[in-house]
Protein backbone atom coordinates (compact mmCIF):
# COMPACT_ATOMS: atom_id res chain seq x y z
CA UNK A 1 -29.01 16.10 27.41
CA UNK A 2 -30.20 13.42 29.40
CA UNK A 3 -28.33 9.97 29.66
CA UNK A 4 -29.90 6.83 27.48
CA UNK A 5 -31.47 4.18 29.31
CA UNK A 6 -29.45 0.98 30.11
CA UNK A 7 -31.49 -1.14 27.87
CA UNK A 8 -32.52 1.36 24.77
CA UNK A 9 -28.42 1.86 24.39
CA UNK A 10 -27.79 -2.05 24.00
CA UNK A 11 -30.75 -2.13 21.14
CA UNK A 12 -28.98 0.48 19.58
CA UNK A 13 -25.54 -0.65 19.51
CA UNK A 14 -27.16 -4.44 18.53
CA UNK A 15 -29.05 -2.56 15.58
CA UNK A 16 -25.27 -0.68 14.67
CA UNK A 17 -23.52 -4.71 14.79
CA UNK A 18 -26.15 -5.93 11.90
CA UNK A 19 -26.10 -2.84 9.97
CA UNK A 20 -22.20 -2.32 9.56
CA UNK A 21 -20.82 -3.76 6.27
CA UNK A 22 -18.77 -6.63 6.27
CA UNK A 23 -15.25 -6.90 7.15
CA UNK A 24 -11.95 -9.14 5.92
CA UNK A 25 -8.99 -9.93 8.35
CA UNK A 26 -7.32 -11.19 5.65
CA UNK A 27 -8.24 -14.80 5.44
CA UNK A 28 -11.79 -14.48 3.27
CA UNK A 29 -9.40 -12.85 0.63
CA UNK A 30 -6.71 -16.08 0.79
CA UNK A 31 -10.44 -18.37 0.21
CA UNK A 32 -11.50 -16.12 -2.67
CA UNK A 33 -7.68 -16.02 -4.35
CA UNK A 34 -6.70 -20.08 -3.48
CA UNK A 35 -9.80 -21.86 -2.37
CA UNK A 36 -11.15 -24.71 -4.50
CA UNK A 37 -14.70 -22.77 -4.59
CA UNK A 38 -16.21 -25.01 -1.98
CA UNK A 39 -14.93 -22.64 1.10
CA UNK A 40 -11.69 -25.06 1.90
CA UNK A 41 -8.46 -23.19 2.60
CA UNK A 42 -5.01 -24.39 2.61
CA UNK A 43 -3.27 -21.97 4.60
CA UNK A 44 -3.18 -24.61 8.03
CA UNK A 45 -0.97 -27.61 7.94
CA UNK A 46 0.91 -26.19 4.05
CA UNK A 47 4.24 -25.02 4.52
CA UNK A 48 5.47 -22.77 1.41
CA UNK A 49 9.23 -23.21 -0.25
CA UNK A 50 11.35 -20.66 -1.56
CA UNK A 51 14.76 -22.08 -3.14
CA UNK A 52 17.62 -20.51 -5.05
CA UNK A 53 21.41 -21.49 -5.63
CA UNK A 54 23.48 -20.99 -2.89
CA UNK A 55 26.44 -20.26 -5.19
CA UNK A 56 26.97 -16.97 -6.86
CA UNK A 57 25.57 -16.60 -10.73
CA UNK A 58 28.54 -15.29 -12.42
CA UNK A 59 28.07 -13.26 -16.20
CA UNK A 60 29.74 -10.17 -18.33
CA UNK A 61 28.88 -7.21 -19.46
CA UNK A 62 26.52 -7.79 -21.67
CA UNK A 63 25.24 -11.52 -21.51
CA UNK A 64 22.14 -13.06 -20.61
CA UNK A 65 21.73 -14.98 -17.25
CA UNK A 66 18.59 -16.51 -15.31
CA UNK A 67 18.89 -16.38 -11.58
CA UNK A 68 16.96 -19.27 -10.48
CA UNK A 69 13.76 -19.74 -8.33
CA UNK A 70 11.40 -22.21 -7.65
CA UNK A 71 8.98 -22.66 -5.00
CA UNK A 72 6.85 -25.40 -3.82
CA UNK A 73 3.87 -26.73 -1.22
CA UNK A 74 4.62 -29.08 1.68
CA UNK A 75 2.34 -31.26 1.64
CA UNK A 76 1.86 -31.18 -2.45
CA UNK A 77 -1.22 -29.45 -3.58
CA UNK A 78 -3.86 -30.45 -6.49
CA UNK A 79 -4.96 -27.22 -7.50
CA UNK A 80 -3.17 -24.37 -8.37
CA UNK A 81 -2.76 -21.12 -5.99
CA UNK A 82 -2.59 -17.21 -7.38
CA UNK A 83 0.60 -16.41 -6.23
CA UNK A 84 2.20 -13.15 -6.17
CA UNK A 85 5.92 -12.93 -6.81
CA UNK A 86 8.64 -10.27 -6.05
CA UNK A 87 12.39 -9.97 -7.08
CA UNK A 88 14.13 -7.03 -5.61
CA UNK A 89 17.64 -5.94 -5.66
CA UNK A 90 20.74 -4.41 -2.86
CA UNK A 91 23.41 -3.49 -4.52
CA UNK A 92 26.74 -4.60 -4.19
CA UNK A 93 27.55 -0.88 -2.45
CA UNK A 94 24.71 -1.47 -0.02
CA UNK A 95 21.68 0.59 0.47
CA UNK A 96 18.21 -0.24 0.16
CA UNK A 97 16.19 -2.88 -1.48
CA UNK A 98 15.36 -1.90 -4.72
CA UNK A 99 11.96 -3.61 -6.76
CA UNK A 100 13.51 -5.14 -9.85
CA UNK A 101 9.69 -6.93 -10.76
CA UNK A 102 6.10 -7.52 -9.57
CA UNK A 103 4.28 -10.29 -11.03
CA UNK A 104 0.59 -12.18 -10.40
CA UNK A 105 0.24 -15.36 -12.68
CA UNK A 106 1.52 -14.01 -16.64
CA UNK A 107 1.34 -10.36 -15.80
CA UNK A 108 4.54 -8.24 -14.06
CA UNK A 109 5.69 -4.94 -14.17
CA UNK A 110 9.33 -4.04 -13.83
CA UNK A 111 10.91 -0.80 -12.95
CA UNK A 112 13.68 1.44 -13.18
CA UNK A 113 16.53 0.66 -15.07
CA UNK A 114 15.13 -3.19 -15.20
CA UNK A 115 12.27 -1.95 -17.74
CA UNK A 116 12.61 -3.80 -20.85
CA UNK A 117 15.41 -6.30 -19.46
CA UNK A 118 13.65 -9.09 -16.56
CA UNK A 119 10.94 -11.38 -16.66
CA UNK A 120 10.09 -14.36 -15.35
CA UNK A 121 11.06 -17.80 -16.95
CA UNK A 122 7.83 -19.77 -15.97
CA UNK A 123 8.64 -23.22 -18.00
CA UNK A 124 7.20 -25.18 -14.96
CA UNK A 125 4.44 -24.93 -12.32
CA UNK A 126 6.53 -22.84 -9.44
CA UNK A 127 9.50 -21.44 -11.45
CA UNK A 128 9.89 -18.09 -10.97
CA UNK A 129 13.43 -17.55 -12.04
CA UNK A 130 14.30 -14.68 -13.26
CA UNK A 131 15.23 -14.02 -17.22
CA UNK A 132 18.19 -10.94 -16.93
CA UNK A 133 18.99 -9.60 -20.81
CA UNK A 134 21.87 -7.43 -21.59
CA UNK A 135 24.15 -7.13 -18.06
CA UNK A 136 25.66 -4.13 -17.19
CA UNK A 137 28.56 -3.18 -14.81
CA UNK A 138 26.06 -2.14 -12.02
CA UNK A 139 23.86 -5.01 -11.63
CA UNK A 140 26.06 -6.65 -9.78
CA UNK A 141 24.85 -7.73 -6.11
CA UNK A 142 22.47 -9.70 -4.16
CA UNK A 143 18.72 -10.72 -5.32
CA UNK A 144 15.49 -11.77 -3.58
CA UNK A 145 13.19 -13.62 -5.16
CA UNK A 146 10.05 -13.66 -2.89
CA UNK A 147 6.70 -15.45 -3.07
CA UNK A 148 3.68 -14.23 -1.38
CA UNK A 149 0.62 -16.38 -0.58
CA UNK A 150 -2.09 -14.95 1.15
CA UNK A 151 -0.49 -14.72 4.91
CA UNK A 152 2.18 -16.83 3.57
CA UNK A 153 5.63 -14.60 2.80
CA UNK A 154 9.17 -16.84 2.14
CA UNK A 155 12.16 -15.49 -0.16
CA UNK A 156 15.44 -16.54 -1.01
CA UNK A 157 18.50 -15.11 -2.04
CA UNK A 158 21.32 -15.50 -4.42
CA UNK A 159 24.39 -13.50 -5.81
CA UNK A 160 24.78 -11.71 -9.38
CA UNK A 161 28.91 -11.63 -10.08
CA UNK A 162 30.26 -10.59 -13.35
CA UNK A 163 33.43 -11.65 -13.80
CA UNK A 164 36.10 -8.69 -15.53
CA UNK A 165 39.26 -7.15 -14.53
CA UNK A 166 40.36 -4.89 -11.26
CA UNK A 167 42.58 -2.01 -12.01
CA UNK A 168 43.89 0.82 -9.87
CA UNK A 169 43.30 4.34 -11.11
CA UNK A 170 44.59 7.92 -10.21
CA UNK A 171 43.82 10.97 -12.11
CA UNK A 172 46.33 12.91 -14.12
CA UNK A 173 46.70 15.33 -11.08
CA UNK A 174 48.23 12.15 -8.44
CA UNK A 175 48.06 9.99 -5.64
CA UNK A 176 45.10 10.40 -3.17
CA UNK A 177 42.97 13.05 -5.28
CA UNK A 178 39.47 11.42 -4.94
CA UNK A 179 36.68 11.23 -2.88
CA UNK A 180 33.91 8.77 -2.94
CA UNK A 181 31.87 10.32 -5.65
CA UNK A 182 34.70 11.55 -7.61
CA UNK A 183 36.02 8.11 -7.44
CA UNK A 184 33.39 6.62 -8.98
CA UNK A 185 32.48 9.19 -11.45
CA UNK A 186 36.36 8.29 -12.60
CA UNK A 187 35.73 4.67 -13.18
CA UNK A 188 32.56 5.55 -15.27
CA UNK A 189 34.28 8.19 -17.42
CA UNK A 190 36.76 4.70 -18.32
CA UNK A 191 34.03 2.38 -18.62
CA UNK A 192 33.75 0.93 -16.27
CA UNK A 193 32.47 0.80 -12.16
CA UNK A 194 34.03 0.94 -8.73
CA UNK A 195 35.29 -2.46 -7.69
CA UNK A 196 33.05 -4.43 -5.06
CA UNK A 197 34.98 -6.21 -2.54
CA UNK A 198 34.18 -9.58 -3.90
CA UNK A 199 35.95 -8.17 -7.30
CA UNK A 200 39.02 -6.79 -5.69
CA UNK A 201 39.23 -10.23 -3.63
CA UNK A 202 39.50 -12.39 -6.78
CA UNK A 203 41.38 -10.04 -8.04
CA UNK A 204 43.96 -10.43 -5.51
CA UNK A 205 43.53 -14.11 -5.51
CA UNK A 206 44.64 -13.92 -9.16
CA UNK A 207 47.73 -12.10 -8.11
CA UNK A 208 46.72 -8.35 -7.95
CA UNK A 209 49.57 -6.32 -6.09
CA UNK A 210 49.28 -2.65 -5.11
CA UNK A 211 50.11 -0.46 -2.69
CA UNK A 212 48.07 2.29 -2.67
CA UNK A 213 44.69 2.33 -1.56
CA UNK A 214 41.60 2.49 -3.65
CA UNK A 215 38.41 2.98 -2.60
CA UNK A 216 35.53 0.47 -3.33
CA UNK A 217 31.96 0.16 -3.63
CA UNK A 218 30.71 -0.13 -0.53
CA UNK A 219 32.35 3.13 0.58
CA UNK A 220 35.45 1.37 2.32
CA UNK A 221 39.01 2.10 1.30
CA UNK A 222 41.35 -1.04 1.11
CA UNK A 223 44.32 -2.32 -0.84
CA UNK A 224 45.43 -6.10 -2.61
CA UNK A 225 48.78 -6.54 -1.22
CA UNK A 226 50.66 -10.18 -2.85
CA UNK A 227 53.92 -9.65 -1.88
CA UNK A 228 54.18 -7.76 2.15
CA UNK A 229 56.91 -5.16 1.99
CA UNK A 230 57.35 -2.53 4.10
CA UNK A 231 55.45 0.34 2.81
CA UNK A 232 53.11 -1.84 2.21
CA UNK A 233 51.91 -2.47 5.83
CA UNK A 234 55.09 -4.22 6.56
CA UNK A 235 56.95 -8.01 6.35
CA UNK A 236 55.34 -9.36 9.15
CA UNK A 237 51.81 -8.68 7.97
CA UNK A 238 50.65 -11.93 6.02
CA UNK A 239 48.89 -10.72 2.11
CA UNK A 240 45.89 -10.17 1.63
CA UNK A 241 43.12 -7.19 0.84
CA UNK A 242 44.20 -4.68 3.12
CA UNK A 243 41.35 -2.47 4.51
CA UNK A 244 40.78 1.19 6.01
CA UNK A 245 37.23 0.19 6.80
CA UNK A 246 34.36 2.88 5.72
CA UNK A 247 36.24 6.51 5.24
CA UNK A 248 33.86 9.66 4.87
CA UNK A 249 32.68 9.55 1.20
CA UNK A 250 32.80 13.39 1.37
CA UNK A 251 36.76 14.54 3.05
CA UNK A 252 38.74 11.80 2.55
CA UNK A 253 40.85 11.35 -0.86
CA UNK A 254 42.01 8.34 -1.97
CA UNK A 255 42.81 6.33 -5.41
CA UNK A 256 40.31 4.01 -7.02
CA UNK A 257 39.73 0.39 -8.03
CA UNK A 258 37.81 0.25 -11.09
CA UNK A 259 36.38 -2.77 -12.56
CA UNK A 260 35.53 -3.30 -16.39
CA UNK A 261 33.66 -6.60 -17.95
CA UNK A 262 33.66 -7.58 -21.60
CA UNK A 263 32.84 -4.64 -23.91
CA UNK A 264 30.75 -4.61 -26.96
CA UNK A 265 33.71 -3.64 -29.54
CA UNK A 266 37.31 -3.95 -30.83
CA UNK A 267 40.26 -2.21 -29.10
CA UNK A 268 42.81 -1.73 -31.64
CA UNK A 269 46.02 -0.13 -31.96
CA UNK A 270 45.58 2.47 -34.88
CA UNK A 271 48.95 1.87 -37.86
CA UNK A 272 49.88 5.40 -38.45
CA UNK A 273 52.62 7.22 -40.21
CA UNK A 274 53.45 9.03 -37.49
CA UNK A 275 53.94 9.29 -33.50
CA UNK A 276 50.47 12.11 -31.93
CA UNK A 277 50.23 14.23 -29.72
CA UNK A 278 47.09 14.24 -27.39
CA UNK A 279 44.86 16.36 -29.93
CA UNK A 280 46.14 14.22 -33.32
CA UNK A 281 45.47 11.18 -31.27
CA UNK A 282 42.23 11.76 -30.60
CA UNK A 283 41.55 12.77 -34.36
CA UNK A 284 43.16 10.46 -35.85
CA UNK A 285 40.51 7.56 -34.20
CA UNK A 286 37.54 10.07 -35.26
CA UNK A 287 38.90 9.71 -38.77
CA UNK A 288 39.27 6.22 -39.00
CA UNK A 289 35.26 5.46 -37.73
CA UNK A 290 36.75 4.90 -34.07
CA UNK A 291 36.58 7.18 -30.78
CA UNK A 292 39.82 7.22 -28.78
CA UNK A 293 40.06 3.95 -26.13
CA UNK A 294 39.23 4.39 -22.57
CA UNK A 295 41.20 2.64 -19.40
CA UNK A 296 38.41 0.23 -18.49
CA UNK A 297 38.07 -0.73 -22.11
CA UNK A 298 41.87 -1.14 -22.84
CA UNK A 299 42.03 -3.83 -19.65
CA UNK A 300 38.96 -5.43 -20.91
CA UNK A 301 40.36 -5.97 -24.17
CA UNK A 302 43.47 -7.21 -22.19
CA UNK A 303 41.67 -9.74 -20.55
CA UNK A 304 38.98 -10.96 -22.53
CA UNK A 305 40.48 -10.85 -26.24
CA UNK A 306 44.39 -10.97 -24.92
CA UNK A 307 45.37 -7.51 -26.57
CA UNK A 308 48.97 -7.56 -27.06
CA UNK A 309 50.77 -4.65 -28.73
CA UNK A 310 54.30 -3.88 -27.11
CA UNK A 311 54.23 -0.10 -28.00
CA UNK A 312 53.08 2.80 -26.03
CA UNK A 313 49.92 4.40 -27.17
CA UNK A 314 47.57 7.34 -25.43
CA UNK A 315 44.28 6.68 -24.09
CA UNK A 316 41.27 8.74 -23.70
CA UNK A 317 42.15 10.32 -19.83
CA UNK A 318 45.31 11.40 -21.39
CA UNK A 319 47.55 8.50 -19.88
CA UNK A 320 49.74 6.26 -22.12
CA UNK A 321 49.67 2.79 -21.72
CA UNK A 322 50.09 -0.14 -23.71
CA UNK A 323 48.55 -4.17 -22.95
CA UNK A 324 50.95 -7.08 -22.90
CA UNK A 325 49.35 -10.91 -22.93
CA UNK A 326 52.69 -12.21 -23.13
CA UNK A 327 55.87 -10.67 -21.27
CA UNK A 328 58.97 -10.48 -23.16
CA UNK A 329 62.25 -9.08 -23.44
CA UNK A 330 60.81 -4.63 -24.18
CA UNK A 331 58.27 -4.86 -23.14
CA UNK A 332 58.10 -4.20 -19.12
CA UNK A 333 57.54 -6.56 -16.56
CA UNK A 334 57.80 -10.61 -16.37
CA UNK A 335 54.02 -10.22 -15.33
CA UNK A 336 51.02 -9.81 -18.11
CA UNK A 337 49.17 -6.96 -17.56
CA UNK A 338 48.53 -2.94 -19.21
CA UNK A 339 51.84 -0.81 -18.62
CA UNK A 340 51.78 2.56 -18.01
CA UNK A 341 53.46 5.63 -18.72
CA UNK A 342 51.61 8.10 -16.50
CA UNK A 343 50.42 11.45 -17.62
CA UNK A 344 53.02 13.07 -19.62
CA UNK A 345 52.43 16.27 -21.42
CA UNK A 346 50.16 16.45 -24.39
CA UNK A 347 52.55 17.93 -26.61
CA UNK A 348 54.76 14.25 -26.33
CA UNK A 349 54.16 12.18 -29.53
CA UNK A 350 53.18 8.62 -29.08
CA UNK A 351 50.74 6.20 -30.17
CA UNK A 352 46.79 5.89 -30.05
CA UNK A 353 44.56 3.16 -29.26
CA UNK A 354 40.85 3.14 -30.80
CA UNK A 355 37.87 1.82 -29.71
CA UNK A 356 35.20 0.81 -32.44
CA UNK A 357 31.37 -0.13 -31.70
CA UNK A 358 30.48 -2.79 -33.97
């Protein structure tokens, strides 16, 4: 084939120029979306603001909270902009961003587990807060709200904290039995959810003592120690929240701090004729309209509704325990708190504590 002339090439590639369609870098979208219809743009010389609180939101189980967000145009603007906003979520264990909501103008979309429970508040040009319904013990952890305007991207961040009780749990077979997953499949079988390390901090700020450690969350293993002692990591060692750093989630066994919010029921201690074993125990709540009580929900009831029954009573995991709001002379310890009995067999009679739904 021979080559094309010099000048019959240029025509060509001239003739190629006016024919192609027309194309968008971006910017004839942001005219279209937030001009005022006379081909002015805003996006030189406007500077976009995200804001949030910089202080944690803190909620139960249960509530309703609005995590706040508002954004705003330096200098101010007289006409309004299509905006598109985005709140996301990271967990308090870490991991990825998750989308919590989508939304252009009145429409959004939500996903996952957020279906049904977020949307935005909207009671003033540029709020974008964020309407949460019905908490549970896993949204806990750090939320962006982000605004997106044309080229223009900001966010801003702020903390979901529910506020509950930290407990230390074993299994009925001992000390050091649990990985990472089996740890936190524990704390959900007894309602509640592996501690974060903001939980087990307050916690220990509140006086939480214990020796063994737990693991948390964010896959680290660490311990609340009040009182240094010896075993504990010794005298010289000032208190504090001990810490093992990350262990593998997969070999390494430890115990588990759990962490339960206010529950949606009534923890009771069931009047009975006589002391149960396991199997009567468990029964005897079926008869009365009740399901035996779970750990997590026990130490809720504890600490939101100050449960106070000095007498031993067994629990769903087949441990006997009983709350105490105010110490006296029987009943344990000078400290408040749920005593335990352990494990013992499930032939022993004791006590049973119920848990009714309302």
């Amino acid at each position: 084939m021979s080559a094309c002339p010099p000048m019959l090439l240029l025509l060509q590639l001239l003739c190629l120029c006016q024919a192609a369609p027309g194309y968008s870098n971006g910017f004839f979208y942001h005219d279209v979306l937030n001009g005022n219809g006379n081909g002015e743009i805003y996006f030189n010389g406007v500077r976009l603001h995200v804001e949030t609180t910089e202080a944690p939101i803190f909620a139960v189980r249960g509530s309703n909270v609005t995590l706040p967000c508002h954004y705003q145009y330096e200098p101010q603007l007289t006409s309004l902009r299509r905006t598109r906003v985005k709140w996301s979520w990271l967990p308090a264990g870490g991991g990825h961003e998750i989308d919590v909501l989508v939304a252009i103008g009145h429409r959004h979309r939500s996903f996952a587990g957020f279906k049904g429970r977020v949307k935005l508040q909207q009671n003033s040009p540029g709020d974008v807060s964020l309407l949460f319904t019905d908490l549970s013990l896993n949204d806990t952890g750090r939320y962006r709200c982000e605004v997106i305007d044309g080229l223009e991207d900001e966010s801003a961040t702020v903390d979901l904290e529910l506020r509950g009780v930290v407990f230390p749990y074993q299994p009925s077979e001992g000390r050091y039995r649990l990985n990472f997953s089996a740890a936190r499949r524990a704390c959900e079988e007894q309602d509640s959810a592996l501690a974060t390390f903001e939980q087990i901090f307050a916690a220990w700020e509140e006086g939480l003592d214990w020796c063994n450690a737990g693991w948390l969350a964010d896959g680290t293993v660490q311990y609340p120690i009040a009182t240094p002692r010896e075993p504990c990591g010794g005298q010289g060692v000032a208190p504090g929240v001990r810490t093992y750093g990350p262990r593998h989630r997969r070999l390494h066994l430890y115990d588990a701090f759990c962490f339960s919010s206010s529950l949606r029921g009534t923890v009771y201690f069931l009047q009975h004729p006589h002391k149960l074993n396991f199997t009567e125990a468990t029964q005897a709540c079926e008869e009365d309209g009740s399901q035996i009580a779970r750990v997590g929900q026990i130490y809720a009831a504890w600490r939101f509704t100050g449960l106070d029954h000095c007498e031993a009573g067994w629990l769903a995991d087949g441990s006997v325990r009983y709350p105490i709001a105010t110490p006296r002379p029987n009943c344990g310890s000078q400290e408040p708190g749920v005593r335990s009995f352990g494990f013992p067999t499930k032939n022993h009679k004791h006590g049973v504590y119920c848990f009714r739904t309302p």
